[in-house]
N, C-alpha and C. Protein backbone atom coordinates (compact mmCIF):
# COMPACT_ATOMS: atom_id res chain seq x y z
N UNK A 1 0.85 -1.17 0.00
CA UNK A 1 0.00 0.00 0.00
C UNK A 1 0.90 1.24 0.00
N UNK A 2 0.89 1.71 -0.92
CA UNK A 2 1.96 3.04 -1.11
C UNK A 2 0.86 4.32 -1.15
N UNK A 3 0.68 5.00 0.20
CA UNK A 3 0.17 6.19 0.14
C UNK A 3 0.58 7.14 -0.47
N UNK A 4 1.74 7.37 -0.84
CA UNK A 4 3.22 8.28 -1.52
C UNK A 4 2.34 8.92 -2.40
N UNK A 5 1.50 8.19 -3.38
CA UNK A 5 0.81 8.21 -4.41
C UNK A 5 -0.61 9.01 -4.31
N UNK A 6 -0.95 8.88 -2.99
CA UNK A 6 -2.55 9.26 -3.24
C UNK A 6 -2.49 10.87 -3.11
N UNK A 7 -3.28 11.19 -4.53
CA UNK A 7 -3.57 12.70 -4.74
C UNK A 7 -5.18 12.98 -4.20
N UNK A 8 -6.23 11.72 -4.28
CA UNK A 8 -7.47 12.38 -4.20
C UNK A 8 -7.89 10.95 -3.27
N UNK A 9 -8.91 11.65 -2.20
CA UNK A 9 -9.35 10.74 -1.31
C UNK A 9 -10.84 10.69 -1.60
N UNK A 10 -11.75 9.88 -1.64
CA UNK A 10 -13.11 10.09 -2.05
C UNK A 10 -13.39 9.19 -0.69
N UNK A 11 -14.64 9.92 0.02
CA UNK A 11 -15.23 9.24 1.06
C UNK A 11 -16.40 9.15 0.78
N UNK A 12 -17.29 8.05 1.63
CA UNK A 12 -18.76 7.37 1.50
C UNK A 12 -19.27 8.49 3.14
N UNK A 13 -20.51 8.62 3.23
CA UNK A 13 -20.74 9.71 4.29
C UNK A 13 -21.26 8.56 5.65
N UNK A 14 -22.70 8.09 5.42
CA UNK A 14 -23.52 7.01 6.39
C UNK A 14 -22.32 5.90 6.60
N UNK A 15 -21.73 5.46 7.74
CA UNK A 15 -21.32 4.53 8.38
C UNK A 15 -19.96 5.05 7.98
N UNK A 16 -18.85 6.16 7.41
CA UNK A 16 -17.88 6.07 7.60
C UNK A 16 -17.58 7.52 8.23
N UNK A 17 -18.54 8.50 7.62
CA UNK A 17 -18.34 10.10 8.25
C UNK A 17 -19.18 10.25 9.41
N UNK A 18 -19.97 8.91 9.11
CA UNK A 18 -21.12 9.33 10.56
C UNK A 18 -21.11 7.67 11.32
N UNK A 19 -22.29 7.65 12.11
CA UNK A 19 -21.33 6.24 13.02
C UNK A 19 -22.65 5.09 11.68
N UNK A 20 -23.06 5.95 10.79
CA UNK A 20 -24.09 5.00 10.07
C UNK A 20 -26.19 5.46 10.85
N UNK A 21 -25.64 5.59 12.20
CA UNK A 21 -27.10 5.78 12.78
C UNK A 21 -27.76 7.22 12.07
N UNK A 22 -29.61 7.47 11.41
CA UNK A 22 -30.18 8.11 11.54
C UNK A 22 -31.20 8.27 13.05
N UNK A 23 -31.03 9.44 13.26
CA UNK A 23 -31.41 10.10 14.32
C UNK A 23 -32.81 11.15 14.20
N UNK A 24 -33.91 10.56 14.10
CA UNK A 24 -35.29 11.20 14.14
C UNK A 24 -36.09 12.24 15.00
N UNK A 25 -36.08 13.58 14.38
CA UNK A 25 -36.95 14.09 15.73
C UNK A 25 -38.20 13.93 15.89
N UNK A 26 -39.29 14.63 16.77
CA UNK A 26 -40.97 14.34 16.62
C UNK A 26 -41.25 14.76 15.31
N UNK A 27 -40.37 15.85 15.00
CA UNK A 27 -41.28 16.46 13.88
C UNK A 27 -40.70 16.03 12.24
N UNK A 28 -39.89 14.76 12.81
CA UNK A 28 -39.54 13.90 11.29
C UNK A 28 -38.18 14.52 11.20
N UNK A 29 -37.89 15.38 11.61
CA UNK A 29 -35.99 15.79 11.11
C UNK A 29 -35.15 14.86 11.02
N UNK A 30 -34.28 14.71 10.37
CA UNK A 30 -33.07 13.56 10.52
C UNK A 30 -31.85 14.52 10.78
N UNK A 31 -31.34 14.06 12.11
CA UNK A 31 -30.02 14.22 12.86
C UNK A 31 -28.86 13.38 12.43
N UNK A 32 -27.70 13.85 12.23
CA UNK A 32 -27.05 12.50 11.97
C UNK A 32 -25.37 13.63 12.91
N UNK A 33 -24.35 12.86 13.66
CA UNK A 33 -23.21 13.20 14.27
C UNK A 33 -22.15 12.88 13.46
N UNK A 34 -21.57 13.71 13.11
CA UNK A 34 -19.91 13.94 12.45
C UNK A 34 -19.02 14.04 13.24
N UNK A 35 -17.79 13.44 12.81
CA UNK A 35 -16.34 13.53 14.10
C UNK A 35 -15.41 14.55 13.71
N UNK A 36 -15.56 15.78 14.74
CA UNK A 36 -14.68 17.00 14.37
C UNK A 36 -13.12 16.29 14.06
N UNK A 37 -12.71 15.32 14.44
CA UNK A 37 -11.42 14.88 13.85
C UNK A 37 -11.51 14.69 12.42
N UNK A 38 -12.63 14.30 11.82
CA UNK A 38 -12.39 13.97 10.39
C UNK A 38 -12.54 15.45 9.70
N UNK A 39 -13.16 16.27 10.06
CA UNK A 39 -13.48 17.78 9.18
C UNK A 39 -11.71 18.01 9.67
N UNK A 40 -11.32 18.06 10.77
CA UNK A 40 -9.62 18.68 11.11
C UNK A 40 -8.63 17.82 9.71
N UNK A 41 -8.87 16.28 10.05
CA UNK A 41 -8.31 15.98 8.54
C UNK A 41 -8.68 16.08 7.46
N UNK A 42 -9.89 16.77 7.44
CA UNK A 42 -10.03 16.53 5.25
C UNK A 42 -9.31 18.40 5.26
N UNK A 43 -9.25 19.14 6.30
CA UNK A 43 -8.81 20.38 6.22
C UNK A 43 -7.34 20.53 5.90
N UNK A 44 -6.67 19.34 6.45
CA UNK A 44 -5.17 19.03 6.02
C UNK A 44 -4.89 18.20 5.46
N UNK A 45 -5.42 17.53 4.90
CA UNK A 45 -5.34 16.94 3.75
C UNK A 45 -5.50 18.38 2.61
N UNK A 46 -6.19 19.18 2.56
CA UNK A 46 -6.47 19.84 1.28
C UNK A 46 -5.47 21.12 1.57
N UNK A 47 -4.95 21.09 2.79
CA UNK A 47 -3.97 22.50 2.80
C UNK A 47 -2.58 21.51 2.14
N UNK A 48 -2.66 20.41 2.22
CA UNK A 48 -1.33 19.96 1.58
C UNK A 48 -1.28 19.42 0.37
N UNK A 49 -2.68 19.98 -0.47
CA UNK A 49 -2.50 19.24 -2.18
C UNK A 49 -3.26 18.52 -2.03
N UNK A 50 -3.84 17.73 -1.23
CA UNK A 50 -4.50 16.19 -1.37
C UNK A 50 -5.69 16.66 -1.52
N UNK A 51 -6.54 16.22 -2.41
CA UNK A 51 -7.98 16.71 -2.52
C UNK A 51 -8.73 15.79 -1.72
N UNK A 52 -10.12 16.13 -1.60
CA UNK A 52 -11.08 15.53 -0.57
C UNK A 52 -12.18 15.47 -1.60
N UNK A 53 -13.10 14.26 -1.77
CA UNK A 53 -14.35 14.40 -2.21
C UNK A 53 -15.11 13.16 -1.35
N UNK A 54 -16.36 13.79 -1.46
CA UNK A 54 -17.70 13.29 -0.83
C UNK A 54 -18.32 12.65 -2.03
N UNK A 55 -19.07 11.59 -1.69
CA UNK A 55 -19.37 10.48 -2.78
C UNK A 55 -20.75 9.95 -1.63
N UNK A 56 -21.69 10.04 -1.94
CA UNK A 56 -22.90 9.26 -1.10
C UNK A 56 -24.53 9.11 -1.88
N UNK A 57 -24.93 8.20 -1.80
CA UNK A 57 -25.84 7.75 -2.00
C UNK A 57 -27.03 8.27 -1.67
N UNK A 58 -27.38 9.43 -0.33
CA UNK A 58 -27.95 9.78 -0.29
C UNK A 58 -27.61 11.33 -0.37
N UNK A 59 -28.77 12.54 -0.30
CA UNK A 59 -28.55 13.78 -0.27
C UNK A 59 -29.88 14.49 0.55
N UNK A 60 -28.80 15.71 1.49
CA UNK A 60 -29.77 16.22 2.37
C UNK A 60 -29.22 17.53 2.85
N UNK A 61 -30.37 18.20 3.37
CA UNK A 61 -29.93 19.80 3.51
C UNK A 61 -28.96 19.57 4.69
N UNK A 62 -28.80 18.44 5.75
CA UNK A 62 -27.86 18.54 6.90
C UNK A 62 -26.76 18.62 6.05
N UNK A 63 -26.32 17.30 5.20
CA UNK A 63 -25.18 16.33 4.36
C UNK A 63 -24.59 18.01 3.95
N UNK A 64 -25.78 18.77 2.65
CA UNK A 64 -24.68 19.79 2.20
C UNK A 64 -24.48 20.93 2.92
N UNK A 65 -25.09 21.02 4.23
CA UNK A 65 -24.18 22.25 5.06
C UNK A 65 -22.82 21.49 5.72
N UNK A 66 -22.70 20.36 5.69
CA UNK A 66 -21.36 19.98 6.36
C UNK A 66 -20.63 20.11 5.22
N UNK A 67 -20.85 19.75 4.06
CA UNK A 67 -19.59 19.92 2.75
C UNK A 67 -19.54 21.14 2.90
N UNK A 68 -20.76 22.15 2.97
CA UNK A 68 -20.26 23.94 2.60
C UNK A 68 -19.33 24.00 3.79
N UNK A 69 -19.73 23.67 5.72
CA UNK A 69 -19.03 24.11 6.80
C UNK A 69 -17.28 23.77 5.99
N UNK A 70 -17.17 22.24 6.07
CA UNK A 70 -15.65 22.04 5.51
C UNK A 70 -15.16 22.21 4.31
N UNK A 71 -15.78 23.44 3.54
CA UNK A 71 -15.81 23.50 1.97
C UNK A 71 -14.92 22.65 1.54
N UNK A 72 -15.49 21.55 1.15
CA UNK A 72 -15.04 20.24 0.19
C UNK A 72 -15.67 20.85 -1.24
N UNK A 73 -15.04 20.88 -1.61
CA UNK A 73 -15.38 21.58 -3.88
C UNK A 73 -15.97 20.25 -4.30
N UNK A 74 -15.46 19.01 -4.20
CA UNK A 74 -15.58 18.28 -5.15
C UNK A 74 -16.43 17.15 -3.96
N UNK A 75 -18.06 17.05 -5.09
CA UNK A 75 -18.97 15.99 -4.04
C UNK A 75 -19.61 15.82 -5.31
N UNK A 76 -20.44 14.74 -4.83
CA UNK A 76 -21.63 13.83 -5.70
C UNK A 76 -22.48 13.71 -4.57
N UNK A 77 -23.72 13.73 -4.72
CA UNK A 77 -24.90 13.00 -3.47
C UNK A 77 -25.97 12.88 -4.24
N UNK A 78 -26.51 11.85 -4.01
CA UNK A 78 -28.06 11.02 -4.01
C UNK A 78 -27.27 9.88 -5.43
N UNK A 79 -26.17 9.42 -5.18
CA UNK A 79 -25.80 8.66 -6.86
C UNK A 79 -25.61 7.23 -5.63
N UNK A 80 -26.07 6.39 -5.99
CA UNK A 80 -26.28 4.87 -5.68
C UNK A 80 -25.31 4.05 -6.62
N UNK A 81 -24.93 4.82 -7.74
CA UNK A 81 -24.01 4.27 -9.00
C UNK A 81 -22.90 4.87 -8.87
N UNK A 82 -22.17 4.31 -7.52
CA UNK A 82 -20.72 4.72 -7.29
C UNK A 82 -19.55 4.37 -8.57
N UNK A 83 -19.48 4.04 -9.18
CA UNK A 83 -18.49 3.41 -10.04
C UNK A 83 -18.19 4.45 -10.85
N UNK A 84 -19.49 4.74 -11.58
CA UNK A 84 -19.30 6.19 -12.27
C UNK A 84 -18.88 7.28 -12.10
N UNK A 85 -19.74 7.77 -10.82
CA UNK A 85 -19.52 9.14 -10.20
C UNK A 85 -17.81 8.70 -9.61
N UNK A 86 -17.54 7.60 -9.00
CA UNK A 86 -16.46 8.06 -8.64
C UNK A 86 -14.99 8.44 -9.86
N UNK A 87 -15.31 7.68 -11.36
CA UNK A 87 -14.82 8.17 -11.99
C UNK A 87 -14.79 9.60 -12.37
N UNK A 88 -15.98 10.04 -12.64
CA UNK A 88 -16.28 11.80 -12.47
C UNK A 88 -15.50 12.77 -11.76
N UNK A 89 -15.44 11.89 -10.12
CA UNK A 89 -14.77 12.59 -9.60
C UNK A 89 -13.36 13.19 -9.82
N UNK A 90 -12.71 11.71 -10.18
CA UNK A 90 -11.01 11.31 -10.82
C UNK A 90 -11.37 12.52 -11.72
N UNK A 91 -12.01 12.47 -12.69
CA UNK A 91 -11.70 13.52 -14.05
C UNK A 91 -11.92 14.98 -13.36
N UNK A 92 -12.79 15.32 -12.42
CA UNK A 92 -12.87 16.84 -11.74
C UNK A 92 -11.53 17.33 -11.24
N UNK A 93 -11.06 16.28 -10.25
CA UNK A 93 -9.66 16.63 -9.50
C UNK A 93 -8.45 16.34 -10.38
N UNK A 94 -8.37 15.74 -11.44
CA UNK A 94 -7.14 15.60 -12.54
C UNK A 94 -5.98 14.59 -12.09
N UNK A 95 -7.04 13.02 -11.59
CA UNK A 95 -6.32 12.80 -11.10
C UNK A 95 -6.45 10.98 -11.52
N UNK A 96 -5.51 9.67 -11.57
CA UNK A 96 -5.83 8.76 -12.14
C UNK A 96 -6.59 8.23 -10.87
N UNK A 97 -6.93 5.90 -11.64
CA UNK A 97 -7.84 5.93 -10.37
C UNK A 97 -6.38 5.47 -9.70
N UNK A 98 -5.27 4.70 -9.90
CA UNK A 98 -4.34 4.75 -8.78
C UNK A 98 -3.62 5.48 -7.81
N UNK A 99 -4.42 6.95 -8.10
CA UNK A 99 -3.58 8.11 -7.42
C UNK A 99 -5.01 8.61 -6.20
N UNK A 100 -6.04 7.88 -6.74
CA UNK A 100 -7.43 7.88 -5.87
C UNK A 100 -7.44 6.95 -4.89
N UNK A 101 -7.67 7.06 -3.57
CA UNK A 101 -8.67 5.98 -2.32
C UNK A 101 -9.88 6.31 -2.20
N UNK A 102 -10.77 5.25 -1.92
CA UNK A 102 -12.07 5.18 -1.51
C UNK A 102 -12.17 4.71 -0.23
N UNK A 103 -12.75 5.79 0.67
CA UNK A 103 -13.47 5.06 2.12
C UNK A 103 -14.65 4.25 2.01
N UNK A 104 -15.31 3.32 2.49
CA UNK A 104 -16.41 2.98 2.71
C UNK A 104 -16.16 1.82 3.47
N UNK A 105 -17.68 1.69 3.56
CA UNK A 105 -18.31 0.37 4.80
C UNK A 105 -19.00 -0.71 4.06
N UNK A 106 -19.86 -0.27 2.67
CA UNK A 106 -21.56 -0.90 2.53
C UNK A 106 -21.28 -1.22 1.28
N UNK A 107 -22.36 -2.33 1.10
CA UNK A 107 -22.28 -2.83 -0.34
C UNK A 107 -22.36 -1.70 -1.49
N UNK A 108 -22.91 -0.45 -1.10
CA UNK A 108 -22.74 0.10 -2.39
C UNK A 108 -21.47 0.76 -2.94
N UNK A 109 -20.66 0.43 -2.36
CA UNK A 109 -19.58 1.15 -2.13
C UNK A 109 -18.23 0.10 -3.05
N UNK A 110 -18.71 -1.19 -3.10
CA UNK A 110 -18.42 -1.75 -3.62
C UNK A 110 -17.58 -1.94 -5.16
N UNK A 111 -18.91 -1.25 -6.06
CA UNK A 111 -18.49 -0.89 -7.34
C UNK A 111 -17.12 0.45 -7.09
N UNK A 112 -16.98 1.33 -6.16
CA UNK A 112 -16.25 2.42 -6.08
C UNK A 112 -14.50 1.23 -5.80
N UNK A 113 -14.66 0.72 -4.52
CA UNK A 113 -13.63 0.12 -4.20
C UNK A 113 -12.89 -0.87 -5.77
N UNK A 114 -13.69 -0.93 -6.97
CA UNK A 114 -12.87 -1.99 -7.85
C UNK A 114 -12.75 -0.71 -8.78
N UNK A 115 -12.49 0.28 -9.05
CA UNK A 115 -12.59 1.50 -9.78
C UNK A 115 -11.21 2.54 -9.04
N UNK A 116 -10.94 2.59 -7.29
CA UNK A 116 -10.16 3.26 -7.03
C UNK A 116 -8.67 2.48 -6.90
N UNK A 117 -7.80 3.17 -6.86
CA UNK A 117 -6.88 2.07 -6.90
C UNK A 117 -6.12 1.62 -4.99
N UNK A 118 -6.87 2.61 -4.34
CA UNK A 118 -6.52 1.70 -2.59
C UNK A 118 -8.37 1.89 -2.42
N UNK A 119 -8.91 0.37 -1.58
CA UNK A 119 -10.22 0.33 -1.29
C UNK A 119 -9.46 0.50 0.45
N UNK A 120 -10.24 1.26 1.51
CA UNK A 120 -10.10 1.41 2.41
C UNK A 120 -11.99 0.68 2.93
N UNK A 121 -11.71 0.06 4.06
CA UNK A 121 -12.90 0.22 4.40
C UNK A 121 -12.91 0.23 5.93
N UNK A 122 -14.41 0.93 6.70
CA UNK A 122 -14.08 0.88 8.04
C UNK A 122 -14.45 -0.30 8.40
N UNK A 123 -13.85 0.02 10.05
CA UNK A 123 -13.84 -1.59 11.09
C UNK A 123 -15.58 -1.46 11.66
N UNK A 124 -16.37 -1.15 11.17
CA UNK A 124 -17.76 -1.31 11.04
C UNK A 124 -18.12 -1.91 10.24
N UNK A 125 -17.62 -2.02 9.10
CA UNK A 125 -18.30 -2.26 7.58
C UNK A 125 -18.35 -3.72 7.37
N UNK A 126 -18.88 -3.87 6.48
CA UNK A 126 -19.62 -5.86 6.86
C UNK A 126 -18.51 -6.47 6.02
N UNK A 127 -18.33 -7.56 7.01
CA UNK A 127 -17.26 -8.80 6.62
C UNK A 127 -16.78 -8.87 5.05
N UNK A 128 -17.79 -8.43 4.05
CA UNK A 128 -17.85 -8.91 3.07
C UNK A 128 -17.15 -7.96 2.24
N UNK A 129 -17.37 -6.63 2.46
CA UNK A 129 -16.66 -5.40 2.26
C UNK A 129 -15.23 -5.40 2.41
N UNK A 130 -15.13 -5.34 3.86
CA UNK A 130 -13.90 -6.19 4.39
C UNK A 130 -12.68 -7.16 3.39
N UNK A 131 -13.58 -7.87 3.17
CA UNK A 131 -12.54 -8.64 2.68
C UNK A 131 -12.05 -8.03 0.78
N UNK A 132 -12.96 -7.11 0.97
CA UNK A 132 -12.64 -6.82 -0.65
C UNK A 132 -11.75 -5.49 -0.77
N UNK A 133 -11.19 -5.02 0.37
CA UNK A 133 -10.73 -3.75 0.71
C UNK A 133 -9.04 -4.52 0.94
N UNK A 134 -8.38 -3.19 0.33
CA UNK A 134 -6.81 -3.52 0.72
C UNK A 134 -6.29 -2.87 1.94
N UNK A 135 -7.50 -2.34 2.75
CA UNK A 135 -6.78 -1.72 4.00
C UNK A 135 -8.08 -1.80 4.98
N UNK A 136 -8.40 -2.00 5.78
CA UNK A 136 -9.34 -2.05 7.04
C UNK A 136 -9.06 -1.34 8.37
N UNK A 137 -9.96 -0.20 8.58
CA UNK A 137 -9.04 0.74 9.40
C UNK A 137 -9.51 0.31 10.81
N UNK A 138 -8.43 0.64 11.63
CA UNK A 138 -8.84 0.49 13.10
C UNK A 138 -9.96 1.20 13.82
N UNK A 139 -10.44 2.56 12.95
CA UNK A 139 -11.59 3.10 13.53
C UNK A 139 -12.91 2.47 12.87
N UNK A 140 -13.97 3.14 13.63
CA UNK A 140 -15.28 2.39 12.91
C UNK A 140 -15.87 4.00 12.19
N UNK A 141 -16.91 3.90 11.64
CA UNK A 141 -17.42 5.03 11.26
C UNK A 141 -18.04 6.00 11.92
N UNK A 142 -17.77 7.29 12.12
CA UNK A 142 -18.11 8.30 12.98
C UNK A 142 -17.10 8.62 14.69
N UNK A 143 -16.19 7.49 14.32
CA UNK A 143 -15.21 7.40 15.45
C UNK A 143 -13.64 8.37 15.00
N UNK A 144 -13.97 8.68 14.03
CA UNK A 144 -12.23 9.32 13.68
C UNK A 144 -11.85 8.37 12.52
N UNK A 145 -12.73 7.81 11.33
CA UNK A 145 -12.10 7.01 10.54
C UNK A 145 -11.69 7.66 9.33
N UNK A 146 -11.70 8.73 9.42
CA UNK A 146 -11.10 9.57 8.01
C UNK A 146 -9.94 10.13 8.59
N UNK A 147 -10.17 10.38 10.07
CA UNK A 147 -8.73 11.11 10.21
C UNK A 147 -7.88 10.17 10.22
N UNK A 148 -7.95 8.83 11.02
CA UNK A 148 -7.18 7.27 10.82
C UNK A 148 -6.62 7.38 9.38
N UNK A 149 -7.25 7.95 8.36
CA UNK A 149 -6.77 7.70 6.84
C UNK A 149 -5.93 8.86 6.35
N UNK A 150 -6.41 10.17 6.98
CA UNK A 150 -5.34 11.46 6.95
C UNK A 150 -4.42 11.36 7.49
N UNK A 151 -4.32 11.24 8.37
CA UNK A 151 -3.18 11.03 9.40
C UNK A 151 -1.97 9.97 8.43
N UNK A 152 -2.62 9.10 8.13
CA UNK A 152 -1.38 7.90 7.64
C UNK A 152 -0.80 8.46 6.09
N UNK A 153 -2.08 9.17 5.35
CA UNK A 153 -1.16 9.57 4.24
C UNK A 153 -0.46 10.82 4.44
N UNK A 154 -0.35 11.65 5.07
CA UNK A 154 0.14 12.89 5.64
C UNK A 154 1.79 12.27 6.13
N UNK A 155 1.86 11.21 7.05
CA UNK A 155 2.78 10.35 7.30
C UNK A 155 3.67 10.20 6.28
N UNK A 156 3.20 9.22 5.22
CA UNK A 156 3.59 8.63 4.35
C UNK A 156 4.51 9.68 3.32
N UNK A 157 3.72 10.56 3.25
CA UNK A 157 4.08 11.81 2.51
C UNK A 157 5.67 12.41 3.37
N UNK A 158 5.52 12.47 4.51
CA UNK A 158 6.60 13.24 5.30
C UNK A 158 6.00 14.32 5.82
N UNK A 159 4.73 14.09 5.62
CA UNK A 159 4.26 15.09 6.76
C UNK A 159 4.11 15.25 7.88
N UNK A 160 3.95 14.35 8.56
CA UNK A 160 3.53 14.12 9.91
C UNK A 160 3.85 15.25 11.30
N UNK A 161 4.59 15.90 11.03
CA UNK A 161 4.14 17.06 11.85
C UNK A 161 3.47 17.99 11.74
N UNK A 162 2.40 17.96 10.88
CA UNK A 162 1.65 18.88 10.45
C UNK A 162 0.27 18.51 11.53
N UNK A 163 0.10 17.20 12.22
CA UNK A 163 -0.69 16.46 12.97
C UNK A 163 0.20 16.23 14.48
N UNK A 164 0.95 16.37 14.07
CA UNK A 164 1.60 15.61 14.85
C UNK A 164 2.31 16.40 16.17
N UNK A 165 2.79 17.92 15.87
CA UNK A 165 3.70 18.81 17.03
C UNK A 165 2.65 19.60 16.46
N UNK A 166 2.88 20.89 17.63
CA UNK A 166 2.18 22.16 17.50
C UNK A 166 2.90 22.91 16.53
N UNK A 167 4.14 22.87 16.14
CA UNK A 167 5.16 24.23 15.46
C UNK A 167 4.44 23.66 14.10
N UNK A 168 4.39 22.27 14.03
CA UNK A 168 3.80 21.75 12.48
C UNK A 168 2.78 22.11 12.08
N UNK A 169 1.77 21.90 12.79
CA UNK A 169 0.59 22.35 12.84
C UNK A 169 0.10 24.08 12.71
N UNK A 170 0.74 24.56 13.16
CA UNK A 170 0.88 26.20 12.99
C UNK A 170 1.45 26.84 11.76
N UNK A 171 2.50 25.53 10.97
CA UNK A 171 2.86 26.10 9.92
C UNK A 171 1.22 26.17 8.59
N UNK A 172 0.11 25.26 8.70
CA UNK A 172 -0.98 25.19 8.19
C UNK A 172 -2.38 25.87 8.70
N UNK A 173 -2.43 26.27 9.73
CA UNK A 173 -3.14 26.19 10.51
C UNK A 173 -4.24 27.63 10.10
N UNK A 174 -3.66 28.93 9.39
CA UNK A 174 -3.38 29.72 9.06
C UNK A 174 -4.44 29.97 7.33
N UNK A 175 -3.88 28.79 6.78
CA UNK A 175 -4.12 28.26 5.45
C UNK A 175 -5.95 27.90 5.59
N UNK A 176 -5.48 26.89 6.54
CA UNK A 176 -6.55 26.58 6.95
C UNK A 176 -8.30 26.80 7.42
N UNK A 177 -8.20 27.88 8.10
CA UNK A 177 -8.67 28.90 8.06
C UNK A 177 -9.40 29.68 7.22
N UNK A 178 -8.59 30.14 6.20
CA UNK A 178 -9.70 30.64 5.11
C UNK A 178 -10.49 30.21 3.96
């Protein structure tokens, strides 16, 4: 698994940005919880070149105020026909599919993982997924499993103090921001 390589990260939202649970109010709203660690990594991931895209099956006024909060540019929502869109994506960011990872958990995610060239999937995601993924992360979804995946290519890269000490972190932090 050579992260060295990855220019564009495409994530699945239900069970890898969120823990998978919908959350109902009386009056029918759907709630769903995001892990401020993963918005901190898709923010450094994109202050250092690496692009970020959102890829999900479903679409909702919560879903696109979190892409506007972490302005992510490059998303797809309500496409069930991951294979495609995630090619779309590759051609938006200018980027091949071996220079692409895909997060996910769920069977639909499936067609994306034989299309990108690293399948990541979380330690939630069903056995079957699992086994079709070249990396299985130690977090589950909505626990920190995107930052688990920032963090290591940031590493890989020679970044790692950008996460890692405060002086590193301050050199982006700035960037970040606006």
């Amino acid at each position: 698994m050579d992260l060295t390589k990855i220019k564009l990260v495409i994530t699945d939202v239900d069970g890898v940005l969120t823990d998978g649970g919908m959350y109902y109010t009386a009056e029918g709203e759907v709630i769903k919880r995001f892990h401020v660690h993963d918005g901190l990594g898709m923010k450094m991931l994109q202050t250092c070149g690496i692009q970020v895209a959102i890829l999900s099956g479903g679409d909702s006024a919560l879903l696109r105020k979190r892409i506007d909060v972490l302005k992510v540019p490059l998303f797809k929502l309500g496409k069930m026909e991951k294979r495609s869109a995630c090619f779309e994506l590759m051609q938006e960011a200018g980027v091949t599919p071996e220079q692409t990872a895909f997060i996910g958990d769920d069977t639909l995610d499936l067609p994306a993982f034989e299309v990108c060239g690293l399948a990541i999937a979380t330690r939630n995601a069903h056995d079957y997924v699992k086994a079709k993924a070249d990396w299985v992360l130690e977090k589950a979804g909505g626990e920190g499993a995107f930052r688990e995946v920032s963090d290591r290519i940031l590493q890989a890269k020679g970044l790692e103090e950008i996460y890692a000490t405060a002086d590193g972190f301050l050199t982006v932090a700035e960037k970040m921001a606006q």
